[in-house]
PDB file of N, CA and C in Angstrom:
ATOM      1  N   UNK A   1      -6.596 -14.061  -1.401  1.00  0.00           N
ATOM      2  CA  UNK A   1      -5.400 -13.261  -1.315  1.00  0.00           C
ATOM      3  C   UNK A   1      -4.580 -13.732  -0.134  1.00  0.00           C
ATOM      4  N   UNK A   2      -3.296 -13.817  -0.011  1.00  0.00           N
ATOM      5  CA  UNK A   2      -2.552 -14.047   0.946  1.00  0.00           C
ATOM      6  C   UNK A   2      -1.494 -13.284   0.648  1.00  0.00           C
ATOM      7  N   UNK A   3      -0.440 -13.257   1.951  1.00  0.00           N
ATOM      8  CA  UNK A   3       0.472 -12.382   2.177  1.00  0.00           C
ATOM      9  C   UNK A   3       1.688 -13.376   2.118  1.00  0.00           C
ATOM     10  N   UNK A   4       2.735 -13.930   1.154  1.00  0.00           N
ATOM     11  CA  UNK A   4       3.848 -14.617   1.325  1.00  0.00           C
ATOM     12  C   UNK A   4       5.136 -13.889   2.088  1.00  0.00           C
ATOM     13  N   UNK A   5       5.838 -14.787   3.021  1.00  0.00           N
ATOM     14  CA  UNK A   5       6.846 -13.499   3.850  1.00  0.00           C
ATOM     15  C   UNK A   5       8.134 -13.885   3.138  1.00  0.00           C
ATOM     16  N   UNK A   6       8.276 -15.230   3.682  1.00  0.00           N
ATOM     17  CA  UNK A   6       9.435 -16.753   3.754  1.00  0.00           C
ATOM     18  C   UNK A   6       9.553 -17.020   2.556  1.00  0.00           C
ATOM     19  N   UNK A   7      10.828 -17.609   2.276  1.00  0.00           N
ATOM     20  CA  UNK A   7      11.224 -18.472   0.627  1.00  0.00           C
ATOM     21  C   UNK A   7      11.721 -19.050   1.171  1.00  0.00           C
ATOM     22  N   UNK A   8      10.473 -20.216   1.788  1.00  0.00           N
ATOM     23  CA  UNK A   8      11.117 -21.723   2.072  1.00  0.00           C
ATOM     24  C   UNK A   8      10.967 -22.506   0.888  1.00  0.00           C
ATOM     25  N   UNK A   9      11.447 -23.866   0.847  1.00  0.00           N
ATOM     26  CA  UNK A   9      10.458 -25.069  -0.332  1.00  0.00           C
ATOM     27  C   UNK A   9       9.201 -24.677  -0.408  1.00  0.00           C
ATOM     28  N   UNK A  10       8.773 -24.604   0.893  1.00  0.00           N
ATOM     29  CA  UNK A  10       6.685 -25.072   0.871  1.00  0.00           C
ATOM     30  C   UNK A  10       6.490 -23.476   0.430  1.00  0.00           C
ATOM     31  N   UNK A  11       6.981 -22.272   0.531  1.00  0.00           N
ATOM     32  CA  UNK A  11       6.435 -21.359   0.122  1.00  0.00           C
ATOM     33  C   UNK A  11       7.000 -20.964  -1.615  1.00  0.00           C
ATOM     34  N   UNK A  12       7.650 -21.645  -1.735  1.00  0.00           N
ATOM     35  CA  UNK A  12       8.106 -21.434  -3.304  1.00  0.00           C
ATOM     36  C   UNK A  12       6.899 -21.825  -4.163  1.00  0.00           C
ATOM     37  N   UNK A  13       6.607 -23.077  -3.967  1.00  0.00           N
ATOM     38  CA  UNK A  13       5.722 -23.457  -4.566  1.00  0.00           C
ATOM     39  C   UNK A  13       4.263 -23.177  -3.895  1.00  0.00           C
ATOM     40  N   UNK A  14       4.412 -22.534  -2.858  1.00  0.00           N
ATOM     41  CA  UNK A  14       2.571 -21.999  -3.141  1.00  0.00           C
ATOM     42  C   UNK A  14       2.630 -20.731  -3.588  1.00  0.00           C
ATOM     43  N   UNK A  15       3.592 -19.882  -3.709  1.00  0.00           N
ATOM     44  CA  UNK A  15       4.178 -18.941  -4.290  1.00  0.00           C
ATOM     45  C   UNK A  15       4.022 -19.103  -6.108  1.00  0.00           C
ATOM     46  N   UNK A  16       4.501 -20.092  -6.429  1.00  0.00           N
ATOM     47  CA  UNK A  16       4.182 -20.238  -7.784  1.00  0.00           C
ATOM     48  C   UNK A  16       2.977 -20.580  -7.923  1.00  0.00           C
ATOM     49  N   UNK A  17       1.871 -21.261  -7.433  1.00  0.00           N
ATOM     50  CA  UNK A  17       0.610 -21.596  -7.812  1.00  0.00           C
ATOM     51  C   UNK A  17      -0.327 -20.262  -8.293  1.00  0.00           C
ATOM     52  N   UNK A  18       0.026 -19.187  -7.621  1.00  0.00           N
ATOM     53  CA  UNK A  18      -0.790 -17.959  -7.974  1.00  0.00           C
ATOM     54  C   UNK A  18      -0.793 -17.463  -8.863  1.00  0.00           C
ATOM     55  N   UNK A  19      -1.562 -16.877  -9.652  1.00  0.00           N
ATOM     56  CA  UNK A  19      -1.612 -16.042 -10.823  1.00  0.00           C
ATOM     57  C   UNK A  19      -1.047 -14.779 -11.210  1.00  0.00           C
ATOM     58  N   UNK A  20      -0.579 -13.931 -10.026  1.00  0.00           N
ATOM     59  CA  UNK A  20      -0.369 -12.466  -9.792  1.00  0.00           C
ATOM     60  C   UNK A  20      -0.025 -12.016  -8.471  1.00  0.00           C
ATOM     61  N   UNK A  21       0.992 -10.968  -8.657  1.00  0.00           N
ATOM     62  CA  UNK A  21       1.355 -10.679  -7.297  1.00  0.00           C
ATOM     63  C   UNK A  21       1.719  -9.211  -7.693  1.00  0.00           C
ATOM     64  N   UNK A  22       0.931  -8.281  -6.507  1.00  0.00           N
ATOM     65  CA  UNK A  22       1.204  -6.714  -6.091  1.00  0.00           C
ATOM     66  C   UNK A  22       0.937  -6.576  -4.792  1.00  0.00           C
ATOM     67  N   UNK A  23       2.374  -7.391  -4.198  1.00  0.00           N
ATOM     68  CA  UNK A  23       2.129  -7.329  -2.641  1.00  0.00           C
ATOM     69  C   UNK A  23       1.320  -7.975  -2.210  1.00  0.00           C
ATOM     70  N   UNK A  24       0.242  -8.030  -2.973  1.00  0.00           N
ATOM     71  CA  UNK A  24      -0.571  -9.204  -2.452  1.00  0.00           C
ATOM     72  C   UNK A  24      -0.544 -10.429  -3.006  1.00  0.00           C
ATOM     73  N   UNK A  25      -0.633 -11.586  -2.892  1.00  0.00           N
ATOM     74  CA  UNK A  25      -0.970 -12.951  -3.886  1.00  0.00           C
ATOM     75  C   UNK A  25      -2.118 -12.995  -4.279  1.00  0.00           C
ATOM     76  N   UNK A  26      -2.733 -13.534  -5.460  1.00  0.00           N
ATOM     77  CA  UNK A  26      -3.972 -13.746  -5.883  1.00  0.00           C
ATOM     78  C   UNK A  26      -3.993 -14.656  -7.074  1.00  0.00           C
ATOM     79  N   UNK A  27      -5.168 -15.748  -6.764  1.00  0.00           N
ATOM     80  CA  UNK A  27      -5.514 -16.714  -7.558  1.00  0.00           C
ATOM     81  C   UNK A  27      -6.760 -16.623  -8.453  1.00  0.00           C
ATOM     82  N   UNK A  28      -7.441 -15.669  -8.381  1.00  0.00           N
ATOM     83  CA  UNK A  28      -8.641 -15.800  -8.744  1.00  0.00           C
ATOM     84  C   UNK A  28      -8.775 -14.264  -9.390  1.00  0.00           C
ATOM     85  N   UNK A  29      -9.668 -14.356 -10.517  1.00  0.00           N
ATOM     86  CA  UNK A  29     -10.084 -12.797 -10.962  1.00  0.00           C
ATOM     87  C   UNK A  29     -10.983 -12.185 -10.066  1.00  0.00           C
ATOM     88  N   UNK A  30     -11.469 -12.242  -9.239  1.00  0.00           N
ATOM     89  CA  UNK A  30     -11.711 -11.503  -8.137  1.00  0.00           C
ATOM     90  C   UNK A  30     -10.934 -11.136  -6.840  1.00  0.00           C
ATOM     91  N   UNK A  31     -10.054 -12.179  -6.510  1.00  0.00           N
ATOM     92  CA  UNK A  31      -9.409 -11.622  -5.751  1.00  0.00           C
ATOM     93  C   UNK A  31      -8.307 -11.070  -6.378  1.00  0.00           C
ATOM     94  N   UNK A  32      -7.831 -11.080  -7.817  1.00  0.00           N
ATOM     95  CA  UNK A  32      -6.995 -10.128  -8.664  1.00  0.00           C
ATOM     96  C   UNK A  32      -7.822  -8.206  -8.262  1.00  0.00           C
ATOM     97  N   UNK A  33      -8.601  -8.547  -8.793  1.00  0.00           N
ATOM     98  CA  UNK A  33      -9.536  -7.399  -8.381  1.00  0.00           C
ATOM     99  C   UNK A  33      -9.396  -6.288  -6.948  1.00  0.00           C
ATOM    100  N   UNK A  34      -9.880  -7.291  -5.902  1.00  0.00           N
ATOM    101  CA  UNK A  34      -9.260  -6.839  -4.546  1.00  0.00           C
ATOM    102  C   UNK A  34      -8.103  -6.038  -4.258  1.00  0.00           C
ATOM    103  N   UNK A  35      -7.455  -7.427  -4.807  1.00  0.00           N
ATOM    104  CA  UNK A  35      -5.799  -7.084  -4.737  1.00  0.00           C
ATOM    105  C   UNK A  35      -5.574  -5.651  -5.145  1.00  0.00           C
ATOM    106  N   UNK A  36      -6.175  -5.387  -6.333  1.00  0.00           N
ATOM    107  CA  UNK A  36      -5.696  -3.758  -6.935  1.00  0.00           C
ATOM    108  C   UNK A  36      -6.144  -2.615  -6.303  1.00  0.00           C
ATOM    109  N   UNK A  37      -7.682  -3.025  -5.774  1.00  0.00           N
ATOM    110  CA  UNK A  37      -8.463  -1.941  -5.353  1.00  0.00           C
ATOM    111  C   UNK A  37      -7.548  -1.825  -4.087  1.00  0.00           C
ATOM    112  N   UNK A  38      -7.356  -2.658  -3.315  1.00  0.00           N
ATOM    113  CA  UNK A  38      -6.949  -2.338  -2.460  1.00  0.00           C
ATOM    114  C   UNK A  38      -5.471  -1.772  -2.287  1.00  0.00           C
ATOM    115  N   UNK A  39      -4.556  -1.953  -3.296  1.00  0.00           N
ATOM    116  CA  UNK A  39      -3.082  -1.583  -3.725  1.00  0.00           C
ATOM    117  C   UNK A  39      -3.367  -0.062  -4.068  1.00  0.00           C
ATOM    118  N   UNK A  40      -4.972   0.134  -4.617  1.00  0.00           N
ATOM    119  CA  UNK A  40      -4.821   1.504  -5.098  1.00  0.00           C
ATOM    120  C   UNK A  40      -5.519   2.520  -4.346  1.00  0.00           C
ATOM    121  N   UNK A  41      -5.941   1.770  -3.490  1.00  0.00           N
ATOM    122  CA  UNK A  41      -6.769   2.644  -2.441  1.00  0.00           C
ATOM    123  C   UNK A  41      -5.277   3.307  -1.171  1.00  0.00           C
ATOM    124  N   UNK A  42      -4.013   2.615  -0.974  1.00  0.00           N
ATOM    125  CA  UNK A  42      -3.289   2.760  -0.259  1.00  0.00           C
ATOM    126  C   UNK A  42      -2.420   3.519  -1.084  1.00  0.00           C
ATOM    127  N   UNK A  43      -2.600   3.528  -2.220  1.00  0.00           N
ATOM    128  CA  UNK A  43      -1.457   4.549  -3.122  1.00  0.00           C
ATOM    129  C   UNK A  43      -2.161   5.789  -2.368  1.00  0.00           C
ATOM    130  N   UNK A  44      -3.081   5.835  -3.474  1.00  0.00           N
ATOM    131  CA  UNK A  44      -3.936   7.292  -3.149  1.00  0.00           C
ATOM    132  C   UNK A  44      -4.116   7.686  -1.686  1.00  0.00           C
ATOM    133  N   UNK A  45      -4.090   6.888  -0.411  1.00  0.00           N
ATOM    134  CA  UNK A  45      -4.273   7.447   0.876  1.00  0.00           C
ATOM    135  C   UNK A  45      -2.702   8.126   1.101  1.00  0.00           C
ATOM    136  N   UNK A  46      -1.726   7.809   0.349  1.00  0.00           N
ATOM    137  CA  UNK A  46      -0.978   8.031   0.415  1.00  0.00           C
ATOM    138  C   UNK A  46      -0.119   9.407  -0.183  1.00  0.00           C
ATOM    139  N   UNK A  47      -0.818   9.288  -1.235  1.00  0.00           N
ATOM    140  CA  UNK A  47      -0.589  11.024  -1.686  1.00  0.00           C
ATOM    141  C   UNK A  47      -1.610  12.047  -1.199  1.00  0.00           C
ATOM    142  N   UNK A  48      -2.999  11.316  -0.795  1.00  0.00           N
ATOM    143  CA  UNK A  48      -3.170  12.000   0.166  1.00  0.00           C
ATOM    144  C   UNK A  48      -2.462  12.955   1.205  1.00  0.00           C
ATOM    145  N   UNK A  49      -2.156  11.725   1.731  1.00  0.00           N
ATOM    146  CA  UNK A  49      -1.026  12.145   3.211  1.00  0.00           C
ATOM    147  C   UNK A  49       0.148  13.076   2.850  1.00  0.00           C
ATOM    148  N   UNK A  50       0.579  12.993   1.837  1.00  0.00           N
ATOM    149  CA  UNK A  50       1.579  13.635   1.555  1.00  0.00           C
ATOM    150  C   UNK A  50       1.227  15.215   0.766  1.00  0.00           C
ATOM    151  N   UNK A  51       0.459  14.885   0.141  1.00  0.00           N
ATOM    152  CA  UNK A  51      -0.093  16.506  -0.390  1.00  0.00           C
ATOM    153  C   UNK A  51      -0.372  17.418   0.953  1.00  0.00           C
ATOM    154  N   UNK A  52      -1.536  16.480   1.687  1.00  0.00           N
ATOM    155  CA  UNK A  52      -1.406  17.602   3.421  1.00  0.00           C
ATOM    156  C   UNK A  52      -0.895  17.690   3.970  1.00  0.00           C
ATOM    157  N   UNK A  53       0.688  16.885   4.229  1.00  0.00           N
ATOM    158  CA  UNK A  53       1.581  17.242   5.297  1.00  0.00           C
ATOM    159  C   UNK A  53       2.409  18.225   4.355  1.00  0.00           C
ATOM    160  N   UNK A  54       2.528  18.202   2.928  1.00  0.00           N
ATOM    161  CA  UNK A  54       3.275  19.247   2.105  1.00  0.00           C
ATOM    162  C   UNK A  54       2.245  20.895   2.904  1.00  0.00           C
ATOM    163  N   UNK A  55       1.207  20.655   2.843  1.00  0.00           N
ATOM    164  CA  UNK A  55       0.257  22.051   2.510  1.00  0.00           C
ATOM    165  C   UNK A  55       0.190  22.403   3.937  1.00  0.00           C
ATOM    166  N   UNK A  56       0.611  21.518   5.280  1.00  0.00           N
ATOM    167  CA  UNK A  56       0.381  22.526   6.125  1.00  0.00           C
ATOM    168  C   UNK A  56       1.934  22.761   6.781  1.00  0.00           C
ATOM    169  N   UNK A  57       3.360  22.037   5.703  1.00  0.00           N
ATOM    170  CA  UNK A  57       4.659  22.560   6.269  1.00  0.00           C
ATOM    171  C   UNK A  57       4.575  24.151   5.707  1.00  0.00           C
ATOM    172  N   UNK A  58       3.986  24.123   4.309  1.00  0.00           N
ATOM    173  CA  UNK A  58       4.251  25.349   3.523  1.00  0.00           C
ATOM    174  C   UNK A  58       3.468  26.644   4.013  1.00  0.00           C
ATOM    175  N   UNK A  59       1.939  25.933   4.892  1.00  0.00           N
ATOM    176  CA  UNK A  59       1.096  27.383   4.798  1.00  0.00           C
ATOM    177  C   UNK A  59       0.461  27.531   6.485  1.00  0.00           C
ATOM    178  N   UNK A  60       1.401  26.745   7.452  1.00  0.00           N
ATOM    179  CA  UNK A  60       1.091  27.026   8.917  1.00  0.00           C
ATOM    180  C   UNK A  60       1.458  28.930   9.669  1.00  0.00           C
ATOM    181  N   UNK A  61       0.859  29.082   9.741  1.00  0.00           N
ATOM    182  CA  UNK A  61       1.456  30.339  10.273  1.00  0.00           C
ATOM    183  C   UNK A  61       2.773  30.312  11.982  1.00  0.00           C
ATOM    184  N   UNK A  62       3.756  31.344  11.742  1.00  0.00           N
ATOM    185  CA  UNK A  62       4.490  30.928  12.697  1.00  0.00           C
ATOM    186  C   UNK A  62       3.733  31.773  13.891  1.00  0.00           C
ATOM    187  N   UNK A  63       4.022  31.317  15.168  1.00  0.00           N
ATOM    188  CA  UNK A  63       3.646  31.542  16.638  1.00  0.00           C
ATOM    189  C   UNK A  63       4.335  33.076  16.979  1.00  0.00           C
ATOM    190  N   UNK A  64       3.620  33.969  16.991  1.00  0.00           N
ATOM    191  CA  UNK A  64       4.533  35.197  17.552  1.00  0.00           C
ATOM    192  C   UNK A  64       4.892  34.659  19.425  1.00  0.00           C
ATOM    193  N   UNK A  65       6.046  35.332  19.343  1.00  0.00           N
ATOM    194  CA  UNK A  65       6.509  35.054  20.656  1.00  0.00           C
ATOM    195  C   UNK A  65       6.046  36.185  21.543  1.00  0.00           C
ATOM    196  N   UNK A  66       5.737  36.759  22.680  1.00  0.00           N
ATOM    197  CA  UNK A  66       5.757  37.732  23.054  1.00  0.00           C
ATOM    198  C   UNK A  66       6.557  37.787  24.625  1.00  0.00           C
ATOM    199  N   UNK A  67       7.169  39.081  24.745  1.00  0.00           N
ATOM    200  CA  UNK A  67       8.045  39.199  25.682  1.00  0.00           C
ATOM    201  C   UNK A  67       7.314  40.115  27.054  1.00  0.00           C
TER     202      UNK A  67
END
């Protein structure tokens, strides 16, 4: 797996040599593999994150002030 940034010449064509790309590059059915688990492991940490920052804007209790 590699990470392409640049669209120079030399990265066009190692850019095309790969088989598949989801953010990640990958040449091989295993590192196709990787590639996903790991694309889908960062989805899901991600609605993670977002389901609990939803659940504690909605259900924090507010601070009584006292005078």
């Amino acid at each position: 797996m590699k990470f392409i940034f640049s669209e120079s010449g030399w990265a066009f064509f190692e850019r095309m040599a790969y088989r598949g790309v989801i953010g990640l590059f990958y040449d091989s059915t295993l590192t196709g593999l990787l590639a996903y688990l790991i694309f889908f492991a960062v989805i899901g940490f991600a609605i993670i994150g977002v389901i609990s920052m939803l659940k504690w804007l909605f259900t924090r209790k507010k601070k009584k002030k006292y005078y």
